[in-house]
Protein backbone atom coordinates (compact mmCIF):
# COMPACT_ATOMS: atom_id res chain seq x y z
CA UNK A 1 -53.17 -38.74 -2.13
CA UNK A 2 -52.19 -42.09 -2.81
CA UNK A 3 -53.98 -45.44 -1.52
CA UNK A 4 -51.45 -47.52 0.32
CA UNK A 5 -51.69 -51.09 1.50
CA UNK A 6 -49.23 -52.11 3.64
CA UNK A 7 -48.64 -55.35 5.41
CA UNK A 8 -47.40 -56.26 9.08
CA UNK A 9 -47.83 -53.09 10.08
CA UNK A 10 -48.68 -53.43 13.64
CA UNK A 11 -44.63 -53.22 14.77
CA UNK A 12 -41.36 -52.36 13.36
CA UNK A 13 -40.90 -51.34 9.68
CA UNK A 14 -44.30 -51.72 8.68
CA UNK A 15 -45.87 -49.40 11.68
CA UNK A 16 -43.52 -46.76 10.70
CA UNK A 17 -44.31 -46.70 7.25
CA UNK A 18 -47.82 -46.49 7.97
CA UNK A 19 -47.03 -43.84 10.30
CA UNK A 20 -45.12 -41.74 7.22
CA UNK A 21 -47.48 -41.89 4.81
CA UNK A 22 -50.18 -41.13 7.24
CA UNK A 23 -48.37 -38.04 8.31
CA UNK A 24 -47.87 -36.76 4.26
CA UNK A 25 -51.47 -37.28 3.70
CA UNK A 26 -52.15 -40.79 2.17
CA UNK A 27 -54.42 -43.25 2.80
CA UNK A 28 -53.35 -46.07 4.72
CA UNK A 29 -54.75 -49.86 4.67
CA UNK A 30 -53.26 -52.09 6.94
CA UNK A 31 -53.29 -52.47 10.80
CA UNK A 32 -57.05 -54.07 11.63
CA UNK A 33 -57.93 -54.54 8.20
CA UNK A 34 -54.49 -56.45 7.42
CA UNK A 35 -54.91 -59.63 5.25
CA UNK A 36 -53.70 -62.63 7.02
CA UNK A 37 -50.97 -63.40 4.30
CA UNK A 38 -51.75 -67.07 4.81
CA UNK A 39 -54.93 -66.68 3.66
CA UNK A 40 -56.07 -66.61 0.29
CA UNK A 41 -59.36 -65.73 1.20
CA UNK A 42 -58.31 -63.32 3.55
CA UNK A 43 -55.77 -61.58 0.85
CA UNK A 44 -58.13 -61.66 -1.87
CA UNK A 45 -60.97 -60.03 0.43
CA UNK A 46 -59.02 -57.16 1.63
CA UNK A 47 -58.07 -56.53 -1.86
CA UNK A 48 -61.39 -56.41 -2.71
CA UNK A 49 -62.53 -54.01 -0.46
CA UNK A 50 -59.64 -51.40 -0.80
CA UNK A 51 -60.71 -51.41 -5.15
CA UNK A 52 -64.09 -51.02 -3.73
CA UNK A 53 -63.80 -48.40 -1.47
CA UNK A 54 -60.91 -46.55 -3.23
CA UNK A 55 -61.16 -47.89 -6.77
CA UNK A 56 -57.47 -48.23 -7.18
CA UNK A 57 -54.29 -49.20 -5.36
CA UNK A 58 -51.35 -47.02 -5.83
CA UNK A 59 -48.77 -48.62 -3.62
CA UNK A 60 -48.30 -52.69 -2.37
CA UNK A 61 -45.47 -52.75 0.51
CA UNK A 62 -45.14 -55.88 1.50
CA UNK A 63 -43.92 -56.19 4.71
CA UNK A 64 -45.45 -58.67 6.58
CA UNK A 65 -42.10 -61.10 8.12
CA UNK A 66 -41.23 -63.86 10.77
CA UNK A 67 -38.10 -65.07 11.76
CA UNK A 68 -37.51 -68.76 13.48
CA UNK A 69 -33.58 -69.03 14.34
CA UNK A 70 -32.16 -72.58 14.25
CA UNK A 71 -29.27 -74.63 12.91
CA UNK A 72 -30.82 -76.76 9.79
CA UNK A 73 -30.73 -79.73 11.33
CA UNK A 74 -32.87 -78.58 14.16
CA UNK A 75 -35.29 -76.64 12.13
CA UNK A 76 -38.65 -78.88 11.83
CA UNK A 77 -40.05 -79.50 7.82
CA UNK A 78 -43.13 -77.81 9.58
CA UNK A 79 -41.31 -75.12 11.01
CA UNK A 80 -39.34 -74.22 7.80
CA UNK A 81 -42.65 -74.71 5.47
CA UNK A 82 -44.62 -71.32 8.05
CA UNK A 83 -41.11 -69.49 7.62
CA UNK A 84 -41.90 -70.04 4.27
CA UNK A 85 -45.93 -69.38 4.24
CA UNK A 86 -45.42 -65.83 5.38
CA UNK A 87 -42.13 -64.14 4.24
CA UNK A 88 -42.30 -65.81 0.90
CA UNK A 89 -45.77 -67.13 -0.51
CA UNK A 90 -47.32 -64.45 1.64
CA UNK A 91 -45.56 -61.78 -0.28
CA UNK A 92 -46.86 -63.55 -3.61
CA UNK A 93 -50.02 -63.76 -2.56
CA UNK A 94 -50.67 -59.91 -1.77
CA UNK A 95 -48.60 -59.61 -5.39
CA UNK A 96 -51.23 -61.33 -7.12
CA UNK A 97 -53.86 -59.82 -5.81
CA UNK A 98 -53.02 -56.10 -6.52
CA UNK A 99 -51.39 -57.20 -10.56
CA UNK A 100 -54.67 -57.18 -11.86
CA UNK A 101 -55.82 -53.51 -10.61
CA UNK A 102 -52.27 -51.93 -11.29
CA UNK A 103 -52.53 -53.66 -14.68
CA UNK A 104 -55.35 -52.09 -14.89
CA UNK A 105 -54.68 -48.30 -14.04
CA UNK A 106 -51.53 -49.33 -15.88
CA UNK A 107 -49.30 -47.82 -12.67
CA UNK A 108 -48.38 -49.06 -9.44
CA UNK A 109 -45.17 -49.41 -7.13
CA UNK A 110 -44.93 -52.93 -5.02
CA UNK A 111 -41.89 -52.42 -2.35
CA UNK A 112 -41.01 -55.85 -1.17
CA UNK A 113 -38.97 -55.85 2.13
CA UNK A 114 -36.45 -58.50 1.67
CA UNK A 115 -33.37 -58.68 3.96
CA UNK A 116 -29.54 -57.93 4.14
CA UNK A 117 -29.91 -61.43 5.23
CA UNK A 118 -31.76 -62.34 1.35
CA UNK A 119 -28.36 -61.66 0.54
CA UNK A 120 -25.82 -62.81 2.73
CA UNK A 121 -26.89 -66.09 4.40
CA UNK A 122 -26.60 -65.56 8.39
CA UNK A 123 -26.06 -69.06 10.78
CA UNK A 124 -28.74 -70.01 12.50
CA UNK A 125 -30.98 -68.33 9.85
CA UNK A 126 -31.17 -70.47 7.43
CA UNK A 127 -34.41 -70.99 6.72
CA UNK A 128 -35.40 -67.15 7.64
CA UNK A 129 -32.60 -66.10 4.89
CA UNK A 130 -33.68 -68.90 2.31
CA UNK A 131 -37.04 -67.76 2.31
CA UNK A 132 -35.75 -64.06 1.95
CA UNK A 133 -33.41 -65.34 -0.77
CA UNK A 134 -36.17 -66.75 -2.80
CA UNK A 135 -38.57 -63.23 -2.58
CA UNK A 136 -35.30 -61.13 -4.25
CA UNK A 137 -35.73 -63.67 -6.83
CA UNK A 138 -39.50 -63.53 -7.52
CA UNK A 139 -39.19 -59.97 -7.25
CA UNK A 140 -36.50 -59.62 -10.02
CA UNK A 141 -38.74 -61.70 -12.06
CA UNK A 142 -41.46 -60.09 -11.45
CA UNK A 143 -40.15 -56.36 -12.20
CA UNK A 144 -39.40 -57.74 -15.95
CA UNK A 145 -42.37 -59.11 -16.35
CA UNK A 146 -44.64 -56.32 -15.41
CA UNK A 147 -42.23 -53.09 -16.25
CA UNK A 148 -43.61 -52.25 -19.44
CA UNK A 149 -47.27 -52.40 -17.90
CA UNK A 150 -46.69 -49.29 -15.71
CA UNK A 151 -45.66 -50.75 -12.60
CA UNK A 152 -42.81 -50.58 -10.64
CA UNK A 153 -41.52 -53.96 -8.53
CA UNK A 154 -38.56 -52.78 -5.70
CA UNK A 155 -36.60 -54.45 -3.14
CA UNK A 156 -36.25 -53.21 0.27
CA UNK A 157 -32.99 -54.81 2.18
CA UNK A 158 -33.02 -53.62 5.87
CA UNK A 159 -30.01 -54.47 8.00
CA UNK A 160 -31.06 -54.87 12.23
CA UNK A 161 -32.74 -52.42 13.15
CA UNK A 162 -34.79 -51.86 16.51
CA UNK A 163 -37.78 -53.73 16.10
CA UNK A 164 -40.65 -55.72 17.74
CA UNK A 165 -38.96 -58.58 15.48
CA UNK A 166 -36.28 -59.43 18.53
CA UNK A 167 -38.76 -60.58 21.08
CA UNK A 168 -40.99 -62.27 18.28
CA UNK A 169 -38.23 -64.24 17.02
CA UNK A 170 -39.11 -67.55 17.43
CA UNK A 171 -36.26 -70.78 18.19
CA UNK A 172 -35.84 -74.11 17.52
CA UNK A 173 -34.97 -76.31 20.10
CA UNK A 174 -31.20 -76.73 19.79
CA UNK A 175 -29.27 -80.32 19.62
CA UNK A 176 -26.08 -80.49 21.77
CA UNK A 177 -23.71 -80.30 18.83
CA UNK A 178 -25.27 -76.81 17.41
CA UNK A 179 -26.23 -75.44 21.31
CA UNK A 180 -23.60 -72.95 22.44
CA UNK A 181 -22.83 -71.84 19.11
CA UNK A 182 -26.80 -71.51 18.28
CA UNK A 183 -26.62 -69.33 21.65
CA UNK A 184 -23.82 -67.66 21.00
CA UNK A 185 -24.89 -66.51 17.66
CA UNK A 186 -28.46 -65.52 18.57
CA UNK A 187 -27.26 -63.16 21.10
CA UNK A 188 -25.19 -61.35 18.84
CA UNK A 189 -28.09 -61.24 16.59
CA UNK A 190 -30.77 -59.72 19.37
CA UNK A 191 -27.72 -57.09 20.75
CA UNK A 192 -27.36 -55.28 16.98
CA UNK A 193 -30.97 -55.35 16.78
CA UNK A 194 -31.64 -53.74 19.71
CA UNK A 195 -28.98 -51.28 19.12
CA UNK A 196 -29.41 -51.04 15.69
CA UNK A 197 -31.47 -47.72 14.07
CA UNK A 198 -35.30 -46.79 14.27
CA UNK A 199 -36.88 -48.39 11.50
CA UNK A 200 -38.31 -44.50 10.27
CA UNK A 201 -35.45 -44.06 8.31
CA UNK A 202 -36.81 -47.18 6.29
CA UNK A 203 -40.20 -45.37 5.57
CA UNK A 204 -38.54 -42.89 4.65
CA UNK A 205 -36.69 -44.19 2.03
CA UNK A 206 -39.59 -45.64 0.59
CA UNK A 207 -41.18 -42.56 0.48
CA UNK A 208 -38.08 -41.27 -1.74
CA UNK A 209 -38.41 -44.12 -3.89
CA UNK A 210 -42.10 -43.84 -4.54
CA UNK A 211 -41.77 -40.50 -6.14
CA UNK A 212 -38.91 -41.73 -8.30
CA UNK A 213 -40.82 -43.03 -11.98
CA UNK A 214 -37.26 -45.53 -12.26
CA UNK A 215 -36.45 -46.94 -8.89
CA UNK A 216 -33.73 -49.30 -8.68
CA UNK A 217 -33.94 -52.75 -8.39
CA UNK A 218 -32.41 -52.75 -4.74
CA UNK A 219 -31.97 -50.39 -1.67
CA UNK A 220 -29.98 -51.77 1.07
CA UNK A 221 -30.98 -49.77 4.63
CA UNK A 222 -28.93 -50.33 7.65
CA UNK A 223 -25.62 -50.30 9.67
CA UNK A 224 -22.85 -49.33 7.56
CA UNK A 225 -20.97 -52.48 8.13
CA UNK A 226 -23.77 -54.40 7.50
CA UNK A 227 -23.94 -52.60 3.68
CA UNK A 228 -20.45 -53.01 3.53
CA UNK A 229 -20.66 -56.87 3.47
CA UNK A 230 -22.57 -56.36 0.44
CA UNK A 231 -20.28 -54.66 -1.29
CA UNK A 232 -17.94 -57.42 -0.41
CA UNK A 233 -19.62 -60.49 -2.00
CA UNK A 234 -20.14 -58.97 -5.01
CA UNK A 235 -16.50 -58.04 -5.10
CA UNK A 236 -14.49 -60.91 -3.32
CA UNK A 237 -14.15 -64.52 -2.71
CA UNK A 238 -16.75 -66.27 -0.77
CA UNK A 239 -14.27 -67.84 1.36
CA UNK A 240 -13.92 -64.02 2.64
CA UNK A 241 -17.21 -63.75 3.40
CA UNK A 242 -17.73 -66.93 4.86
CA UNK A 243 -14.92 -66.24 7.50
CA UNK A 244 -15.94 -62.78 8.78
CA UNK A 245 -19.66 -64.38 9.08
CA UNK A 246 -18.32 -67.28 10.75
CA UNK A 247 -16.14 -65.16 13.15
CA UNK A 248 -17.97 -62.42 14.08
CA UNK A 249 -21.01 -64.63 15.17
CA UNK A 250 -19.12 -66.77 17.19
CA UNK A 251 -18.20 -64.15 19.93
């Protein structure tokens, strides 16, 4: 049985992972004793009580995610500084909480759910994929520094999938030069969510990975066009990539 602490998990990807792991027989932390991620205090306390109770934690996934959709321009220093609090230093936080104990036991697997967007940059998400941008990077920094101790640091990249995350997006109020396009793009956005897969076959794939003792660095989850774009930065131009992004969330 493994001890589990998983963030954000009352929707989406982080309810169905809690709901997998459940159903093989681990034991789950998350739901009403979640850390607030914003929180020090909070972090470091719920921490505190899983090692207390349990006396180890075997696996960190970090899921806990907003999303506020705006052109840059429109997107508040405040606004871009909470995008920021919880998908990024919210992440770290939880991380540096659990490195001590999984130093300790000298084993450990932390499954950070980035983005398909922490790879390609979407419009209108720029601050959502910047702050998903910067977690791939602490996380491939953070998988050299702690490999040789035992644990095991993995990125999660879901495309859309049907979520709670559509109707929680939040949105900046749009100027006139950015408005139709803004709208425009958003509802593209919200229509491959909605019809996008059931965020199970996420947990699942964590629960592959977390009986693999070398993971990779990356697993990219999704639509298979979505994956496929991808495969195209790493292999062509930007310029391509720029104009399919462009394009396809103009209409």
């Amino acid at each position: 049985m493994a001890i589990i602490l998983i963030t954000g998990t009352s929707t989406g990807i982080g309810k169905a992972c809690a709901e997998f792991f459940r159903a093989r027989g681990d034991k789950i932390y998350g739901g009403s004793r979640k850390p607030d991620v914003r929180s020090d205090e909070s972090v470091n306390a719920a921490v505190s009580e899983i090692l207390e109770r349990e006396g180890r934690i075997d696996i960190l996934i970090n899921n806990a995610g907003i999303a506020i959709a705006g052109a840059v321009e429109d997107t508040s220093i405040e606004e871009a500084k909470e995008q920021f609090e919880v998908n990024f230093f919210g992440a770290m936080r939880v991380c540096k909480a659990v490195l001590p104990a999984m130093r300790a036991q000298r084993s450990g697997y932390i499954i950070n759910i980035s983005s398909i967007a922490g790879l390609i940059a979407v419009p209108y998400q720029g601050l959502y994929s910047a702050s998903k941008f910067a977690l791939e990077g602490l996380s491939e920094s953070l998988r050299m520094e702690t490999r040789d101790l035992g644990i095991r640091v993995v990125l999660i990249e879901p495309g859309d999938h049907k979520t709670a995350f559509t109707q929680n997006r939040r949105k900046s109020t749009p100027s006139e030069p950015y408005c139709k396009r803004f709208e425009t793009a958003v509802s593209r956005m919200e229509k491959d969510e909605q019809n996008g897969p059931d965020p199970a076959g996420v947990a699942r794939l964590i629960g592959r990975i977390v009986e693999n003792p070398n993971p990779r660095l990356r697993y990219t989850v999704g639509p298979v066009p979505e994956r496929a774009m991808v495969w195209l930065k790493r292999w062509k131009p930007y310029w391509v990539i720029e104009m399919i992004m462009k394009q396809y969330y103009s209409h």
